[in-house]
Protein backbone atom coordinates (compact mmCIF):
# COMPACT_ATOMS: atom_id res chain seq x y z
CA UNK A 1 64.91 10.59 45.77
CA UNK A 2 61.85 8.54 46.55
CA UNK A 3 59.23 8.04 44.28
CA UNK A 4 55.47 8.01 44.81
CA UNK A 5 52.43 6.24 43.16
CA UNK A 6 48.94 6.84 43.36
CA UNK A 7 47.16 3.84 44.14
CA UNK A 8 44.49 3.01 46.47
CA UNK A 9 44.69 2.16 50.16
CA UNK A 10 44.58 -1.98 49.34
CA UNK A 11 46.67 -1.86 45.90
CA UNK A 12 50.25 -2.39 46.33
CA UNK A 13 51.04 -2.70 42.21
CA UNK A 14 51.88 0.40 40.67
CA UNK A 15 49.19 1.51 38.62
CA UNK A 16 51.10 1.42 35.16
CA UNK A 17 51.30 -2.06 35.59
CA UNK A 18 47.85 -2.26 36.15
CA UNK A 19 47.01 -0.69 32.86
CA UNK A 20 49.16 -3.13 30.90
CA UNK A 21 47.78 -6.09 32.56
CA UNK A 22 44.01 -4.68 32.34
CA UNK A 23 44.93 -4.00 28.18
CA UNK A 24 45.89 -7.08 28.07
CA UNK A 25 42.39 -8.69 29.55
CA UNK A 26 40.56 -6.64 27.41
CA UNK A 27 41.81 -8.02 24.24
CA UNK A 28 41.79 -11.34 25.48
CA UNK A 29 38.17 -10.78 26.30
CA UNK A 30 37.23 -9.25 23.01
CA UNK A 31 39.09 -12.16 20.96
CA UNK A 32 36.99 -14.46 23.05
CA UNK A 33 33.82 -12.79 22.64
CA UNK A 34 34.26 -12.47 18.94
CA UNK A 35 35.42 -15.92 18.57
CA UNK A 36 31.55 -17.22 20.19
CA UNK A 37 29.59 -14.55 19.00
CA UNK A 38 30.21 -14.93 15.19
CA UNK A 39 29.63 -18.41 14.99
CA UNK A 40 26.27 -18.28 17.29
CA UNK A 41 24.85 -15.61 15.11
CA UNK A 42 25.84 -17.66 11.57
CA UNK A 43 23.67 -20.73 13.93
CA UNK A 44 20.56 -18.23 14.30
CA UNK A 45 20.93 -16.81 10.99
CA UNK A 46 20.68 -20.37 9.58
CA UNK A 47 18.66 -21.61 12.23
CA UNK A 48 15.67 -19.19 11.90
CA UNK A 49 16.30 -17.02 9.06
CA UNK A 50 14.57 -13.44 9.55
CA UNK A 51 11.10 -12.57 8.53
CA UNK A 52 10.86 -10.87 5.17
CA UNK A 53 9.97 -7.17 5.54
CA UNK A 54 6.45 -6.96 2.89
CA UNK A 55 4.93 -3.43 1.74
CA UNK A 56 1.87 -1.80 0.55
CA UNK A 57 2.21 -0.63 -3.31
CA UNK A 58 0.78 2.51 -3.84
CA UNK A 59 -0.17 3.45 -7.74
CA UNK A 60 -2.01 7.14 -8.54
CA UNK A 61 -3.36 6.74 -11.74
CA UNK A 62 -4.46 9.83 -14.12
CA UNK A 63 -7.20 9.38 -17.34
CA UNK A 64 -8.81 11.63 -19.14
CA UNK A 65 -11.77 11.76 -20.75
CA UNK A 66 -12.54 11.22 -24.29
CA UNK A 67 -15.03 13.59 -25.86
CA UNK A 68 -18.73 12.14 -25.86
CA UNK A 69 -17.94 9.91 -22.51
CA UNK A 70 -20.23 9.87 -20.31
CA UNK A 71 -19.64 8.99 -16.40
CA UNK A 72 -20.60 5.43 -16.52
CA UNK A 73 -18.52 5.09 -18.97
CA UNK A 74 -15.54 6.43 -17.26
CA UNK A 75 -15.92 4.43 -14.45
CA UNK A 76 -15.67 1.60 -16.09
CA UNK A 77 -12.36 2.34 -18.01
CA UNK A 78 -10.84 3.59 -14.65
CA UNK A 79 -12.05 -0.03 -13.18
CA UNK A 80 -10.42 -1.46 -15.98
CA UNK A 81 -6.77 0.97 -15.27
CA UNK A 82 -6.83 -0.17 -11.87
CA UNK A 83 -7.02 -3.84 -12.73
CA UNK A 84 -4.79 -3.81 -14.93
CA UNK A 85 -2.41 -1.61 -11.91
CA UNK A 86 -3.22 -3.98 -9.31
CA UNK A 87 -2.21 -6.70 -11.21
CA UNK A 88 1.21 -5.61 -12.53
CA UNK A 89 2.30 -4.91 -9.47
CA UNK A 90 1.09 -8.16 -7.71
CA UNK A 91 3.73 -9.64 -11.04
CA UNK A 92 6.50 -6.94 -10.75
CA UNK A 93 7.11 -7.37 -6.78
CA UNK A 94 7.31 -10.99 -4.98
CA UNK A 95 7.27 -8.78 -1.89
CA UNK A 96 4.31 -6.55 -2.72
CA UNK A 97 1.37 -7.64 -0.10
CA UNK A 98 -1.15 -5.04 -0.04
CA UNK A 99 -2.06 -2.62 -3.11
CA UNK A 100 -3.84 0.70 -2.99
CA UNK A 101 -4.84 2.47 -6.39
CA UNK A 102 -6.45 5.75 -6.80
CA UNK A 103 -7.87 6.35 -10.23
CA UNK A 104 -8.24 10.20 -11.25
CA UNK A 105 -9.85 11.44 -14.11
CA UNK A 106 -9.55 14.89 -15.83
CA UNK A 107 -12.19 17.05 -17.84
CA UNK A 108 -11.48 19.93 -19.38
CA UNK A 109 -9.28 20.75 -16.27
CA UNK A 110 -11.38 19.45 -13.48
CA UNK A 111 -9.52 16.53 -11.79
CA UNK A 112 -11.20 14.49 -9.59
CA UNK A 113 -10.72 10.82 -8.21
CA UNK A 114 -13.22 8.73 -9.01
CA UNK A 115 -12.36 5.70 -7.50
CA UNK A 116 -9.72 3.79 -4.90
CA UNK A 117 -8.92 -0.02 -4.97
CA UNK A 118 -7.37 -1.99 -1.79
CA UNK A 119 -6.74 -5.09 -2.02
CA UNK A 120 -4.34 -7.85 -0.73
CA UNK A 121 -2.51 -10.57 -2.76
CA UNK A 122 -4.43 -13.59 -1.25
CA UNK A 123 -8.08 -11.66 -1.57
CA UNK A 124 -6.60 -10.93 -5.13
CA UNK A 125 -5.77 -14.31 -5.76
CA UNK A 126 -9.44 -15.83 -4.73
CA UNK A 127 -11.41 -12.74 -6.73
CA UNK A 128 -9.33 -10.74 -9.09
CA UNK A 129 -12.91 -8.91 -9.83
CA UNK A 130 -11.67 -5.41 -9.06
CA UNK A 131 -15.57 -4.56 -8.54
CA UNK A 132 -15.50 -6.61 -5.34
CA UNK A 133 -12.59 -4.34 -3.87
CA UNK A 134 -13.32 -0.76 -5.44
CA UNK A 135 -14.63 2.29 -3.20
CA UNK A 136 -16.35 4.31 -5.51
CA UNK A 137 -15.96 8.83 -4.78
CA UNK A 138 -19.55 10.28 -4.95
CA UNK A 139 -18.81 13.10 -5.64
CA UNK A 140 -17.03 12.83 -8.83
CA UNK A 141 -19.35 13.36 -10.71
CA UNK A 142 -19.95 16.79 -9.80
CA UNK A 143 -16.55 17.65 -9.27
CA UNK A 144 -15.33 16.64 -12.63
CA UNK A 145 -18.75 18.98 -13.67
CA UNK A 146 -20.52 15.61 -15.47
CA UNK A 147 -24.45 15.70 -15.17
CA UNK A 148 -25.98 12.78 -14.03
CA UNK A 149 -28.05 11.05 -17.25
CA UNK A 150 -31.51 11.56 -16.98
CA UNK A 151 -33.48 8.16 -16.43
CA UNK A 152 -36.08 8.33 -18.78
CA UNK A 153 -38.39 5.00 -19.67
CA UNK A 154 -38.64 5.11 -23.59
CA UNK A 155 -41.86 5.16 -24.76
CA UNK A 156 -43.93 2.78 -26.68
CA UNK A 157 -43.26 2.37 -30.04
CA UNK A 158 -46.93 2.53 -31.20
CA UNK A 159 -49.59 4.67 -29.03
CA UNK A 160 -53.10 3.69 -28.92
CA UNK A 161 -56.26 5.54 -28.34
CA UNK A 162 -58.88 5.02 -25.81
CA UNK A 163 -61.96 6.00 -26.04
CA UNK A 164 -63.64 7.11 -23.17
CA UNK A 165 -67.02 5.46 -22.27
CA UNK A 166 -69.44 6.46 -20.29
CA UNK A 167 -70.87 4.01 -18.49
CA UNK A 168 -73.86 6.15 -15.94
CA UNK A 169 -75.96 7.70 -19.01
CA UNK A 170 -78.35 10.02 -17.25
């Protein structure tokens, strides 16, 4: 009986030889590869080492408010929350670059925020003022239902009267 293999017009090797050879070159090839690629990417590792990956911290902070408090007043123990925020998380995280606060308060059910801060760590590190890095919501005050203080100039503590004079007698 005669036996047949499939190979192509120029091949001449039967093709199950081909495989082992080709198996063969393969893991040659691989063991090769491996053996220059590990080493080359322990050189760039060590070489250039990659860039740390850095990250916005993001605090939401809730207050409410105290009985007699007025707005002014609120605003500046929210400035005070945030400051204090910002800078625990500038000391918790080495990796923390950028932090955002927002700074709610609640009255008698009404929450609104009253202010945002955004800062980075090296504009934190120049002026940890968080005045200088605060956006401030308008309209808090009327959301949280607070009535704006009336501006009133006290008045004198002693009154005097005037007399009126007339000065064209006719």
């Amino acid at each position: 009986m005669i036996r047949s293999y499939a190979h192509q017009p120029s091949s001449i090797i039967p093709f199950s030889v081909i495989g082992q050879i080709a198996r063969k070159i393969r893991i040659v090839q691989a063991g090769v590869l491996l053996l220059c690629a590990v080493p080359l990417w322990l050189a760039v590792d060590a070489i250039a080492p990659q860039i740390v990956q850095a990250y916005t911290a993001r605090v939401d902070l809730a207050i409410d408010r105290l009985p007699d408090e007025n707005y002014e007043t609120i605003l500046r123990r929210a400035e005070t929350a945030a400051r204090a925020a910002a800078q625990r998380s500038f000391d918790q995280d080495i990796l923390v670059t950028d932090v955002s606060i927002i700074v709610s308060v609640q009255n008698f059910g009404a929450i609104a925020p009253v202010l945002a801060l955004e800062v980075t760590r090296p504009e934190w590190r120049k002026r940890p003022d968080p005045q200088s890095w605060v956006t401030y919501f308008k309209t808090a005050r009327s959301l949280l239902f607070l009535s704006p203080q009336p501006t009133t100039n006290p008045a004198p503590a002693t009154t005097t009267r005037s007399r009126a004079i007339n000065v064209n007698p006719r």
